[in-house]
N, C-alpha and C. Protein backbone atom coordinates (compact mmCIF):
# COMPACT_ATOMS: atom_id res chain seq x y z
N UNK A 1 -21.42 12.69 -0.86
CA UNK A 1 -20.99 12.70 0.52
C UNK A 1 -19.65 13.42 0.63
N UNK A 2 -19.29 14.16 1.41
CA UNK A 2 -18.34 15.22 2.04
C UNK A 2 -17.36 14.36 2.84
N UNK A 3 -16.18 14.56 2.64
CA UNK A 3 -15.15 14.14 3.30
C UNK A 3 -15.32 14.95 4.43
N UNK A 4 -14.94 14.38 5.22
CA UNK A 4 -15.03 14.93 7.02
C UNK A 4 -13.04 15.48 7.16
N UNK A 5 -12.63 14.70 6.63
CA UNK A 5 -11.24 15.23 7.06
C UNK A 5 -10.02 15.79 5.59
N UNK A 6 -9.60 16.64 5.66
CA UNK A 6 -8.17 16.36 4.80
C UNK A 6 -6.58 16.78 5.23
N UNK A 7 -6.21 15.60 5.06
CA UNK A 7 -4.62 15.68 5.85
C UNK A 7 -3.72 16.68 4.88
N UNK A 8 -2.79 16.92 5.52
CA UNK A 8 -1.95 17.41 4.98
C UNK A 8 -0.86 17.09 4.79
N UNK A 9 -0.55 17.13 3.74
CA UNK A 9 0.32 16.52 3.03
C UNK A 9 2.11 17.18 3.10
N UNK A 10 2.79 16.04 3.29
CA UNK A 10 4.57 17.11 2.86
C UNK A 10 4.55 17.65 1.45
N UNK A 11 5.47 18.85 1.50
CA UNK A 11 5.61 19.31 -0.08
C UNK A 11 6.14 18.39 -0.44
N UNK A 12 7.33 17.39 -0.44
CA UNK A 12 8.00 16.50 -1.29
C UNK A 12 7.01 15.02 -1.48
N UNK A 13 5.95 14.89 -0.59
CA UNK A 13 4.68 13.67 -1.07
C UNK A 13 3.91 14.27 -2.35
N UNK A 14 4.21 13.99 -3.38
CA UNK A 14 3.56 14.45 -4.65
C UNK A 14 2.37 13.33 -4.66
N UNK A 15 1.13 13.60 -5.19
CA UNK A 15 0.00 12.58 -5.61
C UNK A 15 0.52 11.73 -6.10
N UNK A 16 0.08 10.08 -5.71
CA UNK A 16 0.33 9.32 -6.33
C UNK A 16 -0.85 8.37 -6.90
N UNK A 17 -0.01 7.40 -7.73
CA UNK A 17 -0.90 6.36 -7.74
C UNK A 17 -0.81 5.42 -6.95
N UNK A 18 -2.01 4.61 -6.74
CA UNK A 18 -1.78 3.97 -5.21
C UNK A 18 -2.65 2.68 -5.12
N UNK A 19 -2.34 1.31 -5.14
CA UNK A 19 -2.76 -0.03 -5.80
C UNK A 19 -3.15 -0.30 -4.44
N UNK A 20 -3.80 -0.44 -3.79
CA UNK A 20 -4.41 -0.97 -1.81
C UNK A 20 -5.19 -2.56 -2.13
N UNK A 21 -4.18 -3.04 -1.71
CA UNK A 21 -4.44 -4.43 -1.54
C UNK A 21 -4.92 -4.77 0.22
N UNK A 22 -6.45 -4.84 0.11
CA UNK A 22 -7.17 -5.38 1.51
C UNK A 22 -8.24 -6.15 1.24
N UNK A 23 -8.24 -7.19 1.94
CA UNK A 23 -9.36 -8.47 1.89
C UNK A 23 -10.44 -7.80 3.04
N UNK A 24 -10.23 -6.91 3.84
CA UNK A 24 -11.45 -6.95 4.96
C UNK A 24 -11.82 -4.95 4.16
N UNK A 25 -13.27 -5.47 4.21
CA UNK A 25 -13.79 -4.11 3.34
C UNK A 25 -13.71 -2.96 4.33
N UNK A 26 -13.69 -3.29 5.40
CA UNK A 26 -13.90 -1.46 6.44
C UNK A 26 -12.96 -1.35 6.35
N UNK A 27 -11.67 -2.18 6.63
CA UNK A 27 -10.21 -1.26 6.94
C UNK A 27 -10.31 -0.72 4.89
N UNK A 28 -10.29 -1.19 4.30
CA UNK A 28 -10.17 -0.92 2.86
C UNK A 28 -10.73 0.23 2.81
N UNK A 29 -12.22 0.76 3.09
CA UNK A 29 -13.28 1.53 2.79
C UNK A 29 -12.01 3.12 3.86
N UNK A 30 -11.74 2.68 5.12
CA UNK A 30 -11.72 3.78 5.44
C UNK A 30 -9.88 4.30 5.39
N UNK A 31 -9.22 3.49 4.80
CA UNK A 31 -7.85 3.21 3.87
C UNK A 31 -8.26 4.38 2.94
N UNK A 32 -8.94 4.05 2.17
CA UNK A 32 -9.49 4.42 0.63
C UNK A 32 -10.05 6.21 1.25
N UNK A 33 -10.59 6.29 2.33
CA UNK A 33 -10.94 7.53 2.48
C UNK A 33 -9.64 8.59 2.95
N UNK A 34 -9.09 7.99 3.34
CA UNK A 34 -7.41 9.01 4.24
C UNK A 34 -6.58 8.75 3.14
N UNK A 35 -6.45 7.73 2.44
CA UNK A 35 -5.35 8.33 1.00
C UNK A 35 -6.30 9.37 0.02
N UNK A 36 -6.98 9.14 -0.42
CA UNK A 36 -7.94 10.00 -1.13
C UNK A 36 -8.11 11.36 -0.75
N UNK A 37 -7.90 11.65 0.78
CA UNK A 37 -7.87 13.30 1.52
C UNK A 37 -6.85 13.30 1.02
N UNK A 38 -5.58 12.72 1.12
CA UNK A 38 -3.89 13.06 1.49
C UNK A 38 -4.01 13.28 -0.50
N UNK A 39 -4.91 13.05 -1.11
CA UNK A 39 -4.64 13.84 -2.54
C UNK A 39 -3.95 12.60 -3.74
N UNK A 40 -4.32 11.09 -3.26
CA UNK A 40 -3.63 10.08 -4.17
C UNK A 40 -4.81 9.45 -5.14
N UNK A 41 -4.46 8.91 -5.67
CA UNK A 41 -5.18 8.08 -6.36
C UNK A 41 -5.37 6.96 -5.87
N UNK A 42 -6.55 6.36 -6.02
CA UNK A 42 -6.35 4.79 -5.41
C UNK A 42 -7.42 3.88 -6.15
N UNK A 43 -6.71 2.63 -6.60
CA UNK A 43 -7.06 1.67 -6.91
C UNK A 43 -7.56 0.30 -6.04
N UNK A 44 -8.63 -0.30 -5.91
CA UNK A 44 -8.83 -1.29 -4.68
C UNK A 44 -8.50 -2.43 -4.95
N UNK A 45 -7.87 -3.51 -4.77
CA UNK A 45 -7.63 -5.06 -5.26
C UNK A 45 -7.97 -5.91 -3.58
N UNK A 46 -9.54 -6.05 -3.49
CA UNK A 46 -9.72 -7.06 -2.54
C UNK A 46 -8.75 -8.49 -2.35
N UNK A 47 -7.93 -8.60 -3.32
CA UNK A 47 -7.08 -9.88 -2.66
C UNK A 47 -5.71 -9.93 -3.50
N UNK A 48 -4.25 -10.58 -3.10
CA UNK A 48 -3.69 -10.37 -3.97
C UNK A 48 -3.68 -10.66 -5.43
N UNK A 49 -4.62 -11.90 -5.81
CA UNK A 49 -4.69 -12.33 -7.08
C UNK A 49 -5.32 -11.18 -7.90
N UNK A 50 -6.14 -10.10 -7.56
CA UNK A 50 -7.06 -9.10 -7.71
C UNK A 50 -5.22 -8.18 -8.47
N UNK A 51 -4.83 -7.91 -7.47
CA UNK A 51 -4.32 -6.76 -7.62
C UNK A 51 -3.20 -7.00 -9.08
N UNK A 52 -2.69 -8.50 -8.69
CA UNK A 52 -2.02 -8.84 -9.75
C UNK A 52 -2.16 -9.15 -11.04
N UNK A 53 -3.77 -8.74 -11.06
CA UNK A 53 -4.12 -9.27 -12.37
C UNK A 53 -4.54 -7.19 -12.98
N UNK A 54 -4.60 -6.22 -11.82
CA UNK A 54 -4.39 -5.43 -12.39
C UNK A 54 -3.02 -4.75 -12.55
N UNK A 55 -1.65 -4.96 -12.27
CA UNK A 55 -0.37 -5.08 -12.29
C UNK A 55 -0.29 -5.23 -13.89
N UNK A 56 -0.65 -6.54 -14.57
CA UNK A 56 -0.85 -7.22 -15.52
C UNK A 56 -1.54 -6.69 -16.76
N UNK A 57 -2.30 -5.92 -15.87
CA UNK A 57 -3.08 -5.05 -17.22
C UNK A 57 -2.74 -3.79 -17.68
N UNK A 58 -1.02 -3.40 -16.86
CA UNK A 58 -0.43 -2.74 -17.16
C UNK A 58 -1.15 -0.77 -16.73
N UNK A 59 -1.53 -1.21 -15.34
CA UNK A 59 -2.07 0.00 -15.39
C UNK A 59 -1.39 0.35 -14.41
N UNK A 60 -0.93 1.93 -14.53
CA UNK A 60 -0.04 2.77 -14.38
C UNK A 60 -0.03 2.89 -12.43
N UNK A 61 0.77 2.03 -11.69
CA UNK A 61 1.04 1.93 -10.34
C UNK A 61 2.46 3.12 -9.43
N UNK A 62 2.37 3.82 -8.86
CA UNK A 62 2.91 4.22 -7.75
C UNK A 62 3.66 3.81 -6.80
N UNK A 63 2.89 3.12 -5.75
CA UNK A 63 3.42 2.32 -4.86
C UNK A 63 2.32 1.46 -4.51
N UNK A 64 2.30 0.25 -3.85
CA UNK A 64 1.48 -0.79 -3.61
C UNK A 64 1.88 -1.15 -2.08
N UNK A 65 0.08 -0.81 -1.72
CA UNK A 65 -0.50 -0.96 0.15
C UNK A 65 -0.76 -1.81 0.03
N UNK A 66 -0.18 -3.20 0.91
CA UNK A 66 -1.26 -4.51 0.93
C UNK A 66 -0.64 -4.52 2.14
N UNK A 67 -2.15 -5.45 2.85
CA UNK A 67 -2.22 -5.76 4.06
C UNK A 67 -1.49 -7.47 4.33
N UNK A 68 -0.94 -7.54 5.27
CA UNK A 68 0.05 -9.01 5.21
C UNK A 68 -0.75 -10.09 5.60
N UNK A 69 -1.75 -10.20 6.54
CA UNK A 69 -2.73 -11.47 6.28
C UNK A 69 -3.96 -11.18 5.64
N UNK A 70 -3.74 -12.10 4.68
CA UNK A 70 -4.74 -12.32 3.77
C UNK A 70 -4.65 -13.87 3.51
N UNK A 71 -5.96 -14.11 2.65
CA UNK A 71 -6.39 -15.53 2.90
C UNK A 71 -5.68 -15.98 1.09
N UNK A 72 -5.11 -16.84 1.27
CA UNK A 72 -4.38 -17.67 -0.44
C UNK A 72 -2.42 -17.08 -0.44
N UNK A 73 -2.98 -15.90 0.09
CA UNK A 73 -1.60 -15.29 -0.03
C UNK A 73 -1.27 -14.31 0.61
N UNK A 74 0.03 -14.22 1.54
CA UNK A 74 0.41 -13.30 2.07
C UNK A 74 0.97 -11.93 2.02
N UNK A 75 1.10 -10.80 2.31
CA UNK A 75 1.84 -9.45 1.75
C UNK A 75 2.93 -9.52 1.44
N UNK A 76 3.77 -10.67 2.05
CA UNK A 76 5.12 -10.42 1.89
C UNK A 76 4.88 -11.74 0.26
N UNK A 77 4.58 -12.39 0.43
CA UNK A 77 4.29 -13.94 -0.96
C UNK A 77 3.83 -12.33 -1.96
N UNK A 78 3.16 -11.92 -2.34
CA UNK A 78 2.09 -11.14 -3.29
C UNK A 78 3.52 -9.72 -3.24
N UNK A 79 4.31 -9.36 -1.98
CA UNK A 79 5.75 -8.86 -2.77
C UNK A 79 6.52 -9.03 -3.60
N UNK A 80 6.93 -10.41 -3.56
CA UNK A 80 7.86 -11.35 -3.94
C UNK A 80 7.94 -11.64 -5.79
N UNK A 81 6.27 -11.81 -5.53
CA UNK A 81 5.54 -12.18 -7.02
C UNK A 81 5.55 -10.55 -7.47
N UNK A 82 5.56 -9.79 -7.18
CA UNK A 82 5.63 -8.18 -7.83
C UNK A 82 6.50 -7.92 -8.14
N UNK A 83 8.08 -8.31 -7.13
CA UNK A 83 9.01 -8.06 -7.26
C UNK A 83 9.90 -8.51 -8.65
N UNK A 84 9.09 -10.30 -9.05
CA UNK A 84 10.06 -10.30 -9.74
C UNK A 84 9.61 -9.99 -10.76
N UNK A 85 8.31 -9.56 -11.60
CA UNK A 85 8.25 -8.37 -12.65
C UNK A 85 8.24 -7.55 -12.93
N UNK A 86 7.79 -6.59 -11.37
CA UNK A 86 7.98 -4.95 -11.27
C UNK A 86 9.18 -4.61 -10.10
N UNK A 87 10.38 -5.26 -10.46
CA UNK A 87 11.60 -4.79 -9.47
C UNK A 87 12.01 -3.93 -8.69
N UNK A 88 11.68 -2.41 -9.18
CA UNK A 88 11.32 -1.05 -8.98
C UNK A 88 10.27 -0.73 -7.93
N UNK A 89 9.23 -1.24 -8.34
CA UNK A 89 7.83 -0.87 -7.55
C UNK A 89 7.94 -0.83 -6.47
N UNK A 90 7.57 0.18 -5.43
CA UNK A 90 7.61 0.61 -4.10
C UNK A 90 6.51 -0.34 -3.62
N UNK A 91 6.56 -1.04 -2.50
CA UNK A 91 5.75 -1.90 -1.99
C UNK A 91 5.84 -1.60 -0.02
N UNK A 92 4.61 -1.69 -0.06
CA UNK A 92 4.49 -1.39 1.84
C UNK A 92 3.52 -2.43 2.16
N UNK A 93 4.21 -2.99 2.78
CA UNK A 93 2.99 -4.03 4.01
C UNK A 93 2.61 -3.33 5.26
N UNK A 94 1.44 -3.46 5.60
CA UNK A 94 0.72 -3.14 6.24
C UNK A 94 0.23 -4.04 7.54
N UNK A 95 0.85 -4.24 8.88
CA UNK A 95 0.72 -5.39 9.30
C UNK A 95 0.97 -5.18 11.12
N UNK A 96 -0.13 -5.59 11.60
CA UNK A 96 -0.35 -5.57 13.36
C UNK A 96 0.68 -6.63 13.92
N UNK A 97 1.54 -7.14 12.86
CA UNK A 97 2.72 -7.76 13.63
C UNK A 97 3.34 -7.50 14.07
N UNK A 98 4.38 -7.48 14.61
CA UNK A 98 5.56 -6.46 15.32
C UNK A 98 6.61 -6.17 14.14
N UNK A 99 7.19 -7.92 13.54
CA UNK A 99 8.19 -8.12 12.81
C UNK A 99 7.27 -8.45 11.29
N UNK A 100 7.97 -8.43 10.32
CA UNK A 100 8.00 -9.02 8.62
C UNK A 100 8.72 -9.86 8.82
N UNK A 101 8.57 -11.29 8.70
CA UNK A 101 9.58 -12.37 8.14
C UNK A 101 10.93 -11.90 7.81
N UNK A 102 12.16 -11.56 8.49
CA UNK A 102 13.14 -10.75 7.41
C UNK A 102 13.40 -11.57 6.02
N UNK A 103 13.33 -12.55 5.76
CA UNK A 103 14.01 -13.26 4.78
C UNK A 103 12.97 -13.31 3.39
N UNK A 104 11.82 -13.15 4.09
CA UNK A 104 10.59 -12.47 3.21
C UNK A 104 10.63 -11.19 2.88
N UNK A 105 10.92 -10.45 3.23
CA UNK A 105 10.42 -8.90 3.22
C UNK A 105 11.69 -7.91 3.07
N UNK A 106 12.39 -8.30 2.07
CA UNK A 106 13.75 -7.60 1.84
C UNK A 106 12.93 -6.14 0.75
N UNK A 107 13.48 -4.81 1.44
CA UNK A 107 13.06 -3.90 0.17
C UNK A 107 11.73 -3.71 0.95
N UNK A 108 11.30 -4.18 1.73
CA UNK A 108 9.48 -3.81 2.05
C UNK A 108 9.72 -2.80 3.58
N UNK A 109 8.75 -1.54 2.94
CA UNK A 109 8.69 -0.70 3.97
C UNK A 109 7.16 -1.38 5.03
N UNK A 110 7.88 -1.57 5.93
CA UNK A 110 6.66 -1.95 7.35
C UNK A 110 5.91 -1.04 8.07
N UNK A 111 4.44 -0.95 7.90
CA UNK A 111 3.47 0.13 8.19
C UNK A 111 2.84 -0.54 9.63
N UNK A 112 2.92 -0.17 10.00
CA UNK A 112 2.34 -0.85 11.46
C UNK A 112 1.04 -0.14 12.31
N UNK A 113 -0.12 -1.39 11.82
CA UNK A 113 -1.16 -1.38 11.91
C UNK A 113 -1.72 -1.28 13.44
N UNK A 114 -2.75 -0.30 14.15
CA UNK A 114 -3.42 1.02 13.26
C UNK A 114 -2.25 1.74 12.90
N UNK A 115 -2.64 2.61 12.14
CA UNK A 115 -1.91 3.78 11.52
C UNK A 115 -2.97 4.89 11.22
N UNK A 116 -2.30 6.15 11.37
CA UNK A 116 -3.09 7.51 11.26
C UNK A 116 -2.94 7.95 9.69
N UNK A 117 -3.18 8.81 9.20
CA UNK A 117 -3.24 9.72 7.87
C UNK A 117 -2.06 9.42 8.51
N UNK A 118 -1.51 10.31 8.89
CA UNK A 118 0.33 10.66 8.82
C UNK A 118 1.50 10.32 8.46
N UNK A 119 0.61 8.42 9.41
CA UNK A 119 2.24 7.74 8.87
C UNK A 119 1.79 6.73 7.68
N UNK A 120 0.65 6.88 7.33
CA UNK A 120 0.44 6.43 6.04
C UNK A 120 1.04 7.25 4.94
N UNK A 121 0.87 8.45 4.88
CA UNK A 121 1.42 9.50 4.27
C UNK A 121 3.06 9.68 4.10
N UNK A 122 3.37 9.68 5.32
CA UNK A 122 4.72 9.32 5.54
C UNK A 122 5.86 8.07 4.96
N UNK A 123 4.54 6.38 5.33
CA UNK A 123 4.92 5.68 4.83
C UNK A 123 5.68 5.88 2.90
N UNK A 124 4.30 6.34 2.06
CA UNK A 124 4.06 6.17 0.85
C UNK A 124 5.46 7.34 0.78
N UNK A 125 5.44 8.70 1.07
CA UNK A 125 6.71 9.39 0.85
C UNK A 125 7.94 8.56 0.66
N UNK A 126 8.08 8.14 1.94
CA UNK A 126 9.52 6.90 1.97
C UNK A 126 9.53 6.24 0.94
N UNK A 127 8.70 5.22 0.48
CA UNK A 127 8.64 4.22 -0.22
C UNK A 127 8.81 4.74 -2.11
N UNK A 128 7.70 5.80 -2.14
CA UNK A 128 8.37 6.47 -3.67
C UNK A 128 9.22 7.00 -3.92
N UNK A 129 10.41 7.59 -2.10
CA UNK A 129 11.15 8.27 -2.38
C UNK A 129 12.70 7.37 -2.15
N UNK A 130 12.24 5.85 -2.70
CA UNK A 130 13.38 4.94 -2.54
C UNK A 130 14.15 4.96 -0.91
N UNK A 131 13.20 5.08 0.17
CA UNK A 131 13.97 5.19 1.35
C UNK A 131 13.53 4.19 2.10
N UNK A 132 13.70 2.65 1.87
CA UNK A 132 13.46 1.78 2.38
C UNK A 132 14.42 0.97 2.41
């Protein structure tokens, strides 16, 4: 099957690797299709326990998309727990809220759901490029 679209990318957004933490499969499925045009890699972790157990297996992460409600654990909880073994790691929540908890979400770039290729693209730039 043929991709229907491919975005374009900034020269300074280099391919990344890219960990997408989503519990609901369409936003995931069509997540997974607009990073994949924009030229990244992507890994799927249906929930945060998912993603953290591939964190764990030491496989080679970028920046990390998770969506902020999810069921056991939240985007900003499943930050927190990243944060304190991968300190570094660029992390973006993804979230139809207005606000992030501030007291939760220190260091977390806020993607605000819908979002186009663009500012997904945009987002992930910021976030690998320490501008959060």
């Amino acid at each position: 099957m043929e991709k229907s679209e491919t975005y374009e990318r900034a020269p300074h957004a280099p391919p990344c690797r890219v960990l997408l933490v989503e519990d609901d499969a369409l936003i995931s499925m069509s997540t997974l299709d607009v990073l994949e045009g924009l030229g990244h890699q992507v890994l799927e972790a249906p929930s945060p326990r998912k993603a953290l157990e591939i964190l764990h297996a030491g496989t080679p992460i970028d920046v990390v998309l998770t969506d902020q409600s999810m069921p056991g654990m939240t985007g900003t909880q499943l930050a927190a727990e990243i944060r304190a073994k991968w300190p570094e790691l660029p992390i973006i929540v993804a979230t139809g809220y207005v606000e992030l908890p501030k007291d939760k979400a220190p260091r977390l770039l806020h993607l605000m759901k819908p979002y186009v290729g663009e500012d997904l693209d945009a987002a992930i730039s910021s976030a690998v490029a320490g501008r959060v």
